[in-house]
N, C-alpha and C. Protein backbone atom coordinates (compact mmCIF):
# COMPACT_ATOMS: atom_id res chain seq x y z
N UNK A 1 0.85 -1.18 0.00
CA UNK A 1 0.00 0.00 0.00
C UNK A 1 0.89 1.23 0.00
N UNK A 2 0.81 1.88 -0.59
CA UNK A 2 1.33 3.61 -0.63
C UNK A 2 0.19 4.26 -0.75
N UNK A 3 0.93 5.42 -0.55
CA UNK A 3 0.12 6.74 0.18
C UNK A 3 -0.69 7.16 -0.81
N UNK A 4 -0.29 7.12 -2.09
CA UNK A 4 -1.39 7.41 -3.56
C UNK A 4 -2.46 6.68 -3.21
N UNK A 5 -2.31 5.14 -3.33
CA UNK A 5 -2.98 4.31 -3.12
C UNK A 5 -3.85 4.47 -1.87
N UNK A 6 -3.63 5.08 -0.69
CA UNK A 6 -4.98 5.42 0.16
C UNK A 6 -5.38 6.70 -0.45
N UNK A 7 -5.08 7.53 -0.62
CA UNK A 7 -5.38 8.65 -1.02
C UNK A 7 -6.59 8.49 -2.26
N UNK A 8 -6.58 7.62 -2.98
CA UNK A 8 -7.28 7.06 -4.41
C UNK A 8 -8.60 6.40 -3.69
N UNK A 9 -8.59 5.60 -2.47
CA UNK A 9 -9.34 4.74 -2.58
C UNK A 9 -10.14 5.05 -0.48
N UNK A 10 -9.56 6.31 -0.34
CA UNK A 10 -9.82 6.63 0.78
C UNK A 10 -11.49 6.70 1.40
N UNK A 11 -12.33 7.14 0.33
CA UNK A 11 -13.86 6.92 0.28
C UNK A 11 -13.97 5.69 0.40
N UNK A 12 -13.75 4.62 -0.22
CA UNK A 12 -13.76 2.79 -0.16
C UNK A 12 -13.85 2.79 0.96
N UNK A 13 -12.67 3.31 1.82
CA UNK A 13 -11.87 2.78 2.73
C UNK A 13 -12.70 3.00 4.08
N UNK A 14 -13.09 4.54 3.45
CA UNK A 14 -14.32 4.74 5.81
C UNK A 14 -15.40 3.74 5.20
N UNK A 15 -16.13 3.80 4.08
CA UNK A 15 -17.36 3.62 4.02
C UNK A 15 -17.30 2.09 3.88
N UNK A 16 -16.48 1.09 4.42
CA UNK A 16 -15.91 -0.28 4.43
C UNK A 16 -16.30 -1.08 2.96
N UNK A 17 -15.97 -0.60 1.92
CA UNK A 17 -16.35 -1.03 0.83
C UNK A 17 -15.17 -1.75 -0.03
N UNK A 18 -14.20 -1.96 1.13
CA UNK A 18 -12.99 -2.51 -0.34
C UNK A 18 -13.15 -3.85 0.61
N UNK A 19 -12.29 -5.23 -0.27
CA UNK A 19 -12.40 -6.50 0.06
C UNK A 19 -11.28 -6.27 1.30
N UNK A 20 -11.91 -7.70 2.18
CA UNK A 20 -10.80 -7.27 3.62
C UNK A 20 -9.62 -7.47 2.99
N UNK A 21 -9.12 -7.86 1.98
CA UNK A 21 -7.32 -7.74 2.02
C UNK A 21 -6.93 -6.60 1.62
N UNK A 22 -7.47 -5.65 1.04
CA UNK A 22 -7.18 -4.38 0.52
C UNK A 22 -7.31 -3.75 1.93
N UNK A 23 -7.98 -3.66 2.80
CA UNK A 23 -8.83 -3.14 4.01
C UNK A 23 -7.42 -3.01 4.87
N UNK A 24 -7.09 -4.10 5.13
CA UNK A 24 -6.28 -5.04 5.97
C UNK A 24 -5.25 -4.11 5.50
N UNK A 25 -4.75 -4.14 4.53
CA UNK A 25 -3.80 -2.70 4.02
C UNK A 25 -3.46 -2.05 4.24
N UNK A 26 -4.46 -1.36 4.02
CA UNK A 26 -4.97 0.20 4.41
C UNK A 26 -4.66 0.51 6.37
N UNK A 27 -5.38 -0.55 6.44
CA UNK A 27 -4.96 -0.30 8.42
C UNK A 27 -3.73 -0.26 8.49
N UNK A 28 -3.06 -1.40 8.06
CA UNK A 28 -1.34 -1.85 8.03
C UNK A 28 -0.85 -0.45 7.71
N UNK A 29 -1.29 0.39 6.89
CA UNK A 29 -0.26 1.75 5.97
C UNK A 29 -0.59 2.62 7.57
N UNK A 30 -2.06 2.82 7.44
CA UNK A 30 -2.23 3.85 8.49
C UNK A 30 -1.71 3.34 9.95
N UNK A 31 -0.95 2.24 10.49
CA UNK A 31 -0.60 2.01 11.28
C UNK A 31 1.14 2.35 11.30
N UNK A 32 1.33 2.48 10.36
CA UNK A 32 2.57 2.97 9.94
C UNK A 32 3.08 4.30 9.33
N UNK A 33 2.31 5.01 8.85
CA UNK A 33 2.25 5.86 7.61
C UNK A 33 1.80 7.19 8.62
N UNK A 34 2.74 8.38 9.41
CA UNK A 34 1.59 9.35 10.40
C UNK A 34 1.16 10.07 9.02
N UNK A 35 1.83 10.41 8.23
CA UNK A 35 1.12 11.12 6.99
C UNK A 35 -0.29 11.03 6.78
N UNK A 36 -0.48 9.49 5.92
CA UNK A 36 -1.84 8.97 6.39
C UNK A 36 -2.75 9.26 6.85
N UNK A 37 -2.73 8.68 8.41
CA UNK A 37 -3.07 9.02 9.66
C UNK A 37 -3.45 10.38 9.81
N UNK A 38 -3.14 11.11 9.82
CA UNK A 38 -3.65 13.15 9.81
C UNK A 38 -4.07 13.47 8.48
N UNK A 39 -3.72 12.78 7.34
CA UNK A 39 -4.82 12.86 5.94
C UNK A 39 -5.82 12.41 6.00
N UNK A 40 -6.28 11.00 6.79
CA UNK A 40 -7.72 10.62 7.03
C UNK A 40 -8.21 11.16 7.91
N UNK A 41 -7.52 12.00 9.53
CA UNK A 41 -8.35 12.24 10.32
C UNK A 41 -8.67 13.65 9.52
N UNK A 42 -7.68 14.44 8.83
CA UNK A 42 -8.49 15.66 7.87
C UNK A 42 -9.46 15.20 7.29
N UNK A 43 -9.52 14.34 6.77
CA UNK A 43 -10.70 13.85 5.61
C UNK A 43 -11.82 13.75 6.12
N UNK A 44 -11.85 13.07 7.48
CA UNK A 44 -13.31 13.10 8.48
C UNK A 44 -13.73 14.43 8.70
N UNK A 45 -13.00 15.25 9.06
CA UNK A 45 -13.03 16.45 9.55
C UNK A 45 -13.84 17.35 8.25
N UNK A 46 -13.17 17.23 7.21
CA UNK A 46 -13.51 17.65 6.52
C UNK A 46 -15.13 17.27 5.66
N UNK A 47 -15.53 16.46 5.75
CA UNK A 47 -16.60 15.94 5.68
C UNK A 47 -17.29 15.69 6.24
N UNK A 48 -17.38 16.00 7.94
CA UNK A 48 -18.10 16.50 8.39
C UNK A 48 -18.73 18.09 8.60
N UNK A 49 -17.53 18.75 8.95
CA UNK A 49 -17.58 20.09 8.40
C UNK A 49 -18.86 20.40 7.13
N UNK A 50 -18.63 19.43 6.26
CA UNK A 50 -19.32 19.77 4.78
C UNK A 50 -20.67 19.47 5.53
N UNK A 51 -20.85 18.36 5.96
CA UNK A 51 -22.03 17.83 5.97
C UNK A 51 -22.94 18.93 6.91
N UNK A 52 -22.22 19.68 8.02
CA UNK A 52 -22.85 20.71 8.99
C UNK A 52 -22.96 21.91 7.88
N UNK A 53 -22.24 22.41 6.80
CA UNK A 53 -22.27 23.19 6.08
C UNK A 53 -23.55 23.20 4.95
N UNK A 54 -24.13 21.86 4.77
CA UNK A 54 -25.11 21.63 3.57
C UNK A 54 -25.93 20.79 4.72
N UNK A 55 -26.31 21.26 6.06
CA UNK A 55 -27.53 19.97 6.65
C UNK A 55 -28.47 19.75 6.05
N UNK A 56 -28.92 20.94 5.61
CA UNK A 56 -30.42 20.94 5.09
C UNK A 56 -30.46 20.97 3.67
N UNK A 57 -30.74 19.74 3.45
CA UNK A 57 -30.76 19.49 1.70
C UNK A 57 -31.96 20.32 0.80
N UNK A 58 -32.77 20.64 1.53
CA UNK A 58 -33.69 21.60 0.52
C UNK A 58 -33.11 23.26 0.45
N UNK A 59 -31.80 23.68 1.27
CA UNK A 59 -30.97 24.75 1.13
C UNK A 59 -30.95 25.41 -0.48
N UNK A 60 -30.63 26.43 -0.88
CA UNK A 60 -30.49 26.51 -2.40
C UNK A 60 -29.02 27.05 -2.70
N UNK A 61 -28.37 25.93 -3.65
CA UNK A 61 -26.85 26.10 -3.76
C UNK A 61 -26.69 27.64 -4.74
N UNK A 62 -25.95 28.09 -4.56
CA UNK A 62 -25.57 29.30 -5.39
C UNK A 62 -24.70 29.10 -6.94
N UNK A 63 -25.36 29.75 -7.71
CA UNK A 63 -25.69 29.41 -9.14
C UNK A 63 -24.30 28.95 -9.84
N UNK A 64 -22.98 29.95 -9.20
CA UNK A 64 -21.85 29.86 -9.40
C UNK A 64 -21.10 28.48 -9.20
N UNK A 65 -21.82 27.61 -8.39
CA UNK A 65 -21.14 25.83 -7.57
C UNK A 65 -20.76 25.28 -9.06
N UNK A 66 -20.10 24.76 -9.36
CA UNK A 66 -19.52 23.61 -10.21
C UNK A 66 -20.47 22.56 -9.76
N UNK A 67 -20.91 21.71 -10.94
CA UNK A 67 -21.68 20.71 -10.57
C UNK A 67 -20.83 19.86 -10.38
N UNK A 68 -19.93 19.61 -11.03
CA UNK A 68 -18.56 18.60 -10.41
C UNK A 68 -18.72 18.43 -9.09
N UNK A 69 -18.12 19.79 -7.95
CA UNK A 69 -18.15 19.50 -6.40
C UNK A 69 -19.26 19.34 -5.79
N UNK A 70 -20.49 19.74 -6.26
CA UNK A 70 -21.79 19.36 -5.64
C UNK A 70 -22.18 17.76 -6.06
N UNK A 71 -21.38 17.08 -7.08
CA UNK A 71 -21.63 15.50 -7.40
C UNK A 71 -20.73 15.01 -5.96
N UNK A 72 -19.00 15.29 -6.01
CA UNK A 72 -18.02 15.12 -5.04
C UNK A 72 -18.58 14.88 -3.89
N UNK A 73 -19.34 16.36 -3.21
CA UNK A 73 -19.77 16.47 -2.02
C UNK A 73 -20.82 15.61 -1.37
N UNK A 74 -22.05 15.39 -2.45
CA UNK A 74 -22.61 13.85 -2.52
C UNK A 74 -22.09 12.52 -1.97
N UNK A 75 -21.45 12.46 -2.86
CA UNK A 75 -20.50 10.81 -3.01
C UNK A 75 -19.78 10.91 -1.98
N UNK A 76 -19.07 11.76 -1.43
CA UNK A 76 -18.45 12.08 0.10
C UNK A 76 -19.25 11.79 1.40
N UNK A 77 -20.21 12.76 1.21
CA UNK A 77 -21.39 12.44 2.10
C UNK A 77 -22.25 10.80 2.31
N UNK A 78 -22.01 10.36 1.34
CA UNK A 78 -22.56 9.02 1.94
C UNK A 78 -21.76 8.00 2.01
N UNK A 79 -20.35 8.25 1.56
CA UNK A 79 -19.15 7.18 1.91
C UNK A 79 -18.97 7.57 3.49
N UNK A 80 -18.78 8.50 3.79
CA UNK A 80 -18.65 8.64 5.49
C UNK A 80 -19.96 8.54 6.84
N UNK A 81 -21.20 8.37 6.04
CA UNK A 81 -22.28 8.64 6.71
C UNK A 81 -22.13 7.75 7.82
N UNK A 82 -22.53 7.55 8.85
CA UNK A 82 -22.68 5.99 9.59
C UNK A 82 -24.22 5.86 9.32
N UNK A 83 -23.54 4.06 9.53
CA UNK A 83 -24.76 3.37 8.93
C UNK A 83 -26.02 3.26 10.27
C-alpha cells in the first residue's frame, strides 16, 4: 500500500467497501504511515464540516457551484455517513 494508493481509494476505505485484504492494508499503511493518519483524520473532519455546512438538503446552492463538487460532495457524504 502507498500513500497514492490510500489517497485514491480513501472513500472505499471509511465507508468499508474494499475486500478485507485491501482493508487489511490500508490499516497496516495507516498504522505505519503518520502522513496517512492526519490525511484521514483531515478527511473526516472535513466531511463532516461539509455535511454541517449543507444539513439541510432543501438549502439553495448558489448558481456559481460547479456541478462537479456538488456531485463530489454527494459521493463524500454518503461514503462517510454511519450506517
Amino acid at each position: 500500500m502507498t500513500c497514492r494508493e490510500f489517497a485514491e481509494f480513501i472513500a472505499q476505505y471509511l465507508a468499508s467497501e474494499l475486500p478485507s485484504a485491501q482493508q487489511e492494508a490500508f490499516d497496516r499503511h495507516l498504522s505505519l504511515c503518520t502522513n496517512c493518519a492526519r490525511y484521514l483524520e483531515q478527511y473526516r473532519r472535513t466531511m463532516e464540516l461539509s455535511r454541517l455546512a449543507f444539513d439541510k438538503d432543501e438549502a439553495p446552492l448558489p448558481a456559481d457551484v460547479p456541478e462537479e463538487l456538488v456531485e463530489a460532495i454527494l459521493r463524500a457524504r454518503k461514503a462517510v455517513r454511519p450506517s
